[in-house]
Structures are given as structure tokens and as C-alpha cells.
Protein backbone atom coordinates (compact mmCIF):
# COMPACT_ATOMS: atom_id res chain seq x y z
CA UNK A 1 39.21 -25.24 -17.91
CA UNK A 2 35.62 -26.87 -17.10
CA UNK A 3 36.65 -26.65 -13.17
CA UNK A 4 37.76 -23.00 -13.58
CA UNK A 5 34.57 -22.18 -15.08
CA UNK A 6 32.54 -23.91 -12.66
CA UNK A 7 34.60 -21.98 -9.91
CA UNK A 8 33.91 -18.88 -10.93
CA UNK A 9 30.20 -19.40 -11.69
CA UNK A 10 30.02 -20.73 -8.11
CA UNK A 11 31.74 -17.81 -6.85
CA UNK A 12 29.30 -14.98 -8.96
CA UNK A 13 26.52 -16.91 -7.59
CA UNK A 14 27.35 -16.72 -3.88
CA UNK A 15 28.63 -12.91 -4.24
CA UNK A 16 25.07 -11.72 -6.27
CA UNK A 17 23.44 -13.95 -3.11
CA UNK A 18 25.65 -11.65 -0.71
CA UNK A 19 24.56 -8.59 -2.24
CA UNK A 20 21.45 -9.76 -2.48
CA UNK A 21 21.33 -10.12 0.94
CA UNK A 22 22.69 -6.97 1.74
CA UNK A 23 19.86 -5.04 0.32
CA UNK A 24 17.88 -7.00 2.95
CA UNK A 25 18.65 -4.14 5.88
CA UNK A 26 18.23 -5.39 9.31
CA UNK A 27 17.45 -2.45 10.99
CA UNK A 28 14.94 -1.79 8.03
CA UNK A 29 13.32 -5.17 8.68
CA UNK A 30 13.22 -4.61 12.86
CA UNK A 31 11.19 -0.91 11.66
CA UNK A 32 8.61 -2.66 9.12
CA UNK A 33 8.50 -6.37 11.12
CA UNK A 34 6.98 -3.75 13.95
CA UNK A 35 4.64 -1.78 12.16
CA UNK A 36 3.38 -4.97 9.92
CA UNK A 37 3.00 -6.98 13.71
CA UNK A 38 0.82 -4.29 14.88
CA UNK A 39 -1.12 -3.79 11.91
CA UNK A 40 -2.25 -7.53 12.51
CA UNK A 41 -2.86 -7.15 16.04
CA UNK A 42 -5.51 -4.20 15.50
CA UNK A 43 -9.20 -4.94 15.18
CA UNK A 44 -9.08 -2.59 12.54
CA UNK A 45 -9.01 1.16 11.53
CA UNK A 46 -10.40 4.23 10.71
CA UNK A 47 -8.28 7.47 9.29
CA UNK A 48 -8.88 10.45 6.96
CA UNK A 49 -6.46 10.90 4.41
CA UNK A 50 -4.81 13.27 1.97
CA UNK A 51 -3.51 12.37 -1.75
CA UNK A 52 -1.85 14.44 -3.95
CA UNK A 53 0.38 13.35 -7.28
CA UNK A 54 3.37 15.01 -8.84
CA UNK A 55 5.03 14.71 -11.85
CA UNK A 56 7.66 17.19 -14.30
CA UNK A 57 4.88 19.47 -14.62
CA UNK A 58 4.54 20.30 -11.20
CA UNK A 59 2.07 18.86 -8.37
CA UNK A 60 -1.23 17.79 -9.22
CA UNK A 61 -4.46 18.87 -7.07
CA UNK A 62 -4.68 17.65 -3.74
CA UNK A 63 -7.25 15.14 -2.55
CA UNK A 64 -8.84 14.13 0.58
CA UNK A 65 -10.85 10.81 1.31
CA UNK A 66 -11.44 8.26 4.33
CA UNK A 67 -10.16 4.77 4.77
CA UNK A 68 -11.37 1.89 6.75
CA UNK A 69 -9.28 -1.75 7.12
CA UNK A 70 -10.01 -4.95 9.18
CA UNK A 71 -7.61 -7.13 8.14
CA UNK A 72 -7.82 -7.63 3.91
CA UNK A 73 -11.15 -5.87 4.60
CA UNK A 74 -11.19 -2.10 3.93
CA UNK A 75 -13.31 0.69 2.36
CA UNK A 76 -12.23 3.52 0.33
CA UNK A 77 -13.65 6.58 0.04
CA UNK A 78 -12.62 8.87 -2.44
CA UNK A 79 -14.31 12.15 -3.90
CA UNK A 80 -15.72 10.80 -7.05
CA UNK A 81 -15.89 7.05 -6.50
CA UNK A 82 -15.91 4.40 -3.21
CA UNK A 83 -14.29 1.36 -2.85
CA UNK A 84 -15.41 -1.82 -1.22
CA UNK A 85 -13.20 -5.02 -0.34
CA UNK A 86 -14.82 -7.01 2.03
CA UNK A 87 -12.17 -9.79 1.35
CA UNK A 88 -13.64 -12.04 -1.25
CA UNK A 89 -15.12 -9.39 -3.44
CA UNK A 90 -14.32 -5.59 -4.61
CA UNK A 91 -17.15 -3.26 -5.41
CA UNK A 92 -16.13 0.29 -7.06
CA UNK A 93 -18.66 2.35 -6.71
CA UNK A 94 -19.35 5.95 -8.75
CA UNK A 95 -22.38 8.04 -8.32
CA UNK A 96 -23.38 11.49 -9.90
CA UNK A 97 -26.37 13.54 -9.80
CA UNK A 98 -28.02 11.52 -11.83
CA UNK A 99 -25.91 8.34 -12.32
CA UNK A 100 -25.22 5.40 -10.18
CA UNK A 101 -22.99 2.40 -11.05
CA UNK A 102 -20.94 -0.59 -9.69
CA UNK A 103 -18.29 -2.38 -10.98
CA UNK A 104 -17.78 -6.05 -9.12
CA UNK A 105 -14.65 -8.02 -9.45
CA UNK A 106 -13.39 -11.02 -7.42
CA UNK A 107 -10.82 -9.57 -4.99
CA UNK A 108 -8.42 -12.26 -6.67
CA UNK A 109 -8.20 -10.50 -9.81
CA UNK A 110 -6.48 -7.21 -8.17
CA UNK A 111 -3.73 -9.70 -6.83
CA UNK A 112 -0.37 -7.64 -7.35
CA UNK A 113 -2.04 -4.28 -7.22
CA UNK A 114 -1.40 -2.24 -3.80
CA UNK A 115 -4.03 -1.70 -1.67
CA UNK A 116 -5.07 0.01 1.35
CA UNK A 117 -4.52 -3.58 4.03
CA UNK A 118 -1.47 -5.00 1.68
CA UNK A 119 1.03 -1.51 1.80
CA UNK A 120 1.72 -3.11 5.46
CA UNK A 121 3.38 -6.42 3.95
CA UNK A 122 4.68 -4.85 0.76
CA UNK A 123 8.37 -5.32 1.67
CA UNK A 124 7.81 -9.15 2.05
CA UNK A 125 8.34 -10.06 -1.18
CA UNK A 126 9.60 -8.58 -4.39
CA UNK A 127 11.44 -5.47 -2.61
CA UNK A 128 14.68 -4.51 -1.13
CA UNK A 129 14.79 -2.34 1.96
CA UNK A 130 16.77 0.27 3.73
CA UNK A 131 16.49 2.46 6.93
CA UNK A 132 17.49 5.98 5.47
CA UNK A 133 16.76 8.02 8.31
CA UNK A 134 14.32 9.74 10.04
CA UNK A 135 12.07 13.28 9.41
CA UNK A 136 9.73 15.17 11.11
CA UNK A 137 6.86 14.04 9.78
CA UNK A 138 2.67 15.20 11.21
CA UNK A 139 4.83 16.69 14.14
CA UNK A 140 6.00 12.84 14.61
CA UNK A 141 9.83 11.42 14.49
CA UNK A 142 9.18 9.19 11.33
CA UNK A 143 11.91 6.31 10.34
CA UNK A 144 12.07 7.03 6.91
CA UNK A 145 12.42 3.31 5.18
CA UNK A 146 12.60 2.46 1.22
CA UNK A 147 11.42 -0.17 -0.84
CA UNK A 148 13.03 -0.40 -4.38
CA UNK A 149 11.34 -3.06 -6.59
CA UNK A 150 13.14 -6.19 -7.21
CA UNK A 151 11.52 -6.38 -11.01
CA UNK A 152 11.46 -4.01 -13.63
CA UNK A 153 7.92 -4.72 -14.01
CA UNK A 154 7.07 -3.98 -10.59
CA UNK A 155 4.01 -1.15 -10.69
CA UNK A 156 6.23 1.03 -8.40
CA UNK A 157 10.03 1.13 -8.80
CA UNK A 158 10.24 2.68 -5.30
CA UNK A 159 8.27 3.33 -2.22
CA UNK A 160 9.12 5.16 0.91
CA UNK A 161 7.50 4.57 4.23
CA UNK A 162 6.97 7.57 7.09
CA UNK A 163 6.27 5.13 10.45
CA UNK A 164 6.05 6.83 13.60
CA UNK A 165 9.34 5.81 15.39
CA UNK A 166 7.57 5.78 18.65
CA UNK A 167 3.91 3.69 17.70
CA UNK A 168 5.05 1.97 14.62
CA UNK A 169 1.94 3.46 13.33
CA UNK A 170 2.36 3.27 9.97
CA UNK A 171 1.88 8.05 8.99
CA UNK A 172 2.01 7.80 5.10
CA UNK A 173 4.16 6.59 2.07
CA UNK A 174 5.24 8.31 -1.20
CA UNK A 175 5.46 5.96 -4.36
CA UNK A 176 7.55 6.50 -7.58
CA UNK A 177 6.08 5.40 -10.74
CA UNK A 178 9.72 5.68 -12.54
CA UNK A 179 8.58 7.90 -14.94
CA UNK A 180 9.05 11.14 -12.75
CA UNK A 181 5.40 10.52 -10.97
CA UNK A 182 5.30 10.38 -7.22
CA UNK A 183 2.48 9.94 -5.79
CA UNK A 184 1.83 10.84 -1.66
CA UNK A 185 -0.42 9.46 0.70
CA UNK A 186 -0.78 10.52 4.47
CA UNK A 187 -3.14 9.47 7.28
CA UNK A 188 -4.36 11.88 9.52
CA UNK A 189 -6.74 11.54 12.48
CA UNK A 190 -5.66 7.81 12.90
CA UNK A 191 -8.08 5.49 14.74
CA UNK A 192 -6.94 2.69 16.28
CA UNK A 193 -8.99 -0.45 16.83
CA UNK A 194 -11.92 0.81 15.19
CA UNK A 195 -14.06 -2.42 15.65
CA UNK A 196 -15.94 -2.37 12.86
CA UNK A 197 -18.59 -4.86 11.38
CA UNK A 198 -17.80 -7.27 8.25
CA UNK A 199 -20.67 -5.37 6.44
CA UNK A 200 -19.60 -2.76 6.66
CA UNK A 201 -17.01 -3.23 3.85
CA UNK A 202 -19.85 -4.69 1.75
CA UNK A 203 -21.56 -2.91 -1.04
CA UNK A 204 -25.63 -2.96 -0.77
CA UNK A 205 -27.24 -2.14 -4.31
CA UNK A 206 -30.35 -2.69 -2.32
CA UNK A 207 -29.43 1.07 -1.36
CA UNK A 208 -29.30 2.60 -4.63
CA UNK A 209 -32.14 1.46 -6.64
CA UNK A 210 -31.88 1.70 -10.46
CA UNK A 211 -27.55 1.72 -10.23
CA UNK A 212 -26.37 -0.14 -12.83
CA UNK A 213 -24.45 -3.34 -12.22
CA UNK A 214 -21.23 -4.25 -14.12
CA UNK A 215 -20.31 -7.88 -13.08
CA UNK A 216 -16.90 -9.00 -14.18
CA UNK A 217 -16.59 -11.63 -12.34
């Protein structure tokens, strides 16, 4: 009875490891392996972008903002706040007419959280993958590839992908918060190898004098 039982565990552990496996798509992988390789050979980028988000109540206002990355470098800019990574440290900026302050955290701390320089490795680790076609997307031929979270804790229980099937540019992604939200991202007016300086994704309070400082490091 013992050996039966130790069978049959063996044999549910290899077939959840072939099913496992199966939600690994290869011809996903060859899609995102190319965009990821050439994300890592640029010497950075520049790109406007819109936002919009959408849940049961209908879509939510659209939103426009520019993007800079160099690596796990980039800079945000968003209408009512800006966003500095230059690596080690992440500076959120907000400024009003007559308000200024910055929030510092060690980039550590937003480990897990996706970002504008880690949506190009996302599918590494704690996702499945599939190719499920292509779209016209930006007047592009997009493969059209989805991530579904491994965890149920995972921030975003799926992710789709637009990358242009010719570049490997990566065009935009939509993410589903599993609660009906989807929220839609899309780069327009891409610039490639943007060479731009480290300091540039550093935030200088020297700048702004009289901001208030919030340190939580």
C-alpha cells in the first residue's frame, strides 16, 4: 500500500511539473527573451506615454507623462508628481503652487513592485506565459503575449504585452488587478539610445528651496 502511494505521489508530482512546464510557451519566451535582450543592449530611453485605468464603472480619465530608463535607472514624469530612481535611491516628488515635497526611500524597499526598467524581465520569475497572437497595435504588427501570476498574491493577476513583432520594441502593456481594474500603458514617440547622464535620474532639493523632505529611509 506504502509503494502504491509513493507511486502515485511520484506520478502527480512529475504531471503538475509537466503542466507546469507547459505554461512555460516557447514561442512566448523566443518574443520576450528578444525584447528583454534589447532592452539591455540600449544605452537607454526616452518616450512619452499615455495611461488610462478602467474598471465596472467605465474608463477612468486618460493621462499623459514622459519616461526615461538607463538600465534600473529611470525617471517618471507624471502630471501631479515625478519620480526619480537613479538605482540606489527613489525620490517622489509633488509640487503645487505653493507646495513642494519629497519623499526618499531606498530603491530596495519597492522590491516586488513593477516599475518602469523591471516590466522588461517581469516574465522571469513568478509568471506563466503564452503567445496569443498578434494586433495592430500604433499602426505596428504587435505579438500579443500574457503573463498570468503564478501567486495569488501577485499585485497583478495578469499582464499582457504589445511588442512590435518587427523591433522587439517593447509598444505598451495592459495589467489586470483581478478585481475588474485594467490598467493601460502605451509608449509613443519611442527614443532609442537616448544616452543620458546618471544625474539625470537624481533628485536635486538644491533646486527647490524650502521643499520639504520626508526621509524614510
Amino acid at each position: 500500500m506504502k509503494k502504491f502511494a509513493l507511486v502515485y505521489t511520484l506520478f502527480l508530482a512529475l504531471l503538475l511539473s509537466f503542466e507546469a512546464n507547459a505554461q512555460k510557451d516557447p514561442k512566448a519566451k523566443t518574443v520576450l527573451d528578444a525584447m528583454s535582450k534589447k532592452f539591455q543592449a540600449m544605452n537607454g530611453f526616452t518616450a512619452n506615454f499615455d495611461f488610462t485605468f478602467q474598471d465596472a464603472s467605465g474608463p477612468g480619465d486618460r493621462q499623459t507623462g514622459d519616461i526615461a530608463v538607463k538600465g534600473e535607472q529611470y525617471r517618471l514624469k507624471l502630471p501631479d508628481q515625478e519620480i526619480y530612481n537613479d538605482g540606489k535611491t527613489v525620490w517622489t516628488f509633488i509640487q503645487s503652487d505653493n507646495y513642494k515635497e519629497v519623499t526618499v526611500n531606498d530603491a530596495n524597499q519597492m522590491e516586488g513592485e513593477l516599475t518602469p526598467s523591471n516590466i522588461y524581465r517581469l516574465y522571469e520569475s513568478g509568471y506563466s506565459y503564452k503567445l496569443i497572437g498578434e494586433k495592430q497595435f500604433q499602426g505596428k504588427i504587435a505579438h500579443v503575449v500574457e503573463l498570468l501570476a503564478e501567486k495569488n498574491n501577485a499585485p497583478f493577476e495578469q499582464v499582457k504585452l504589445m511588442i512590435d513583432k518587427s523591433s522587439s520594441n517593447l509598444l505598451g502593456w495592459e495589467m489586470f488587478d483581478g478585481q475588474g481594474g485594467v490598467f493601460s500603458y502605451t509608449f509613443k514617440n519611442l527614443q532609442l539610445n537616448a544616452n543620458l547622464p546618471s544625474s539625470y535620474f537624481v533628485f536635486d532639493a538644491k533646486q527647490y528651496p524650502g521643499i520639504e523632505i520626508i526621509d524614510l529611509r
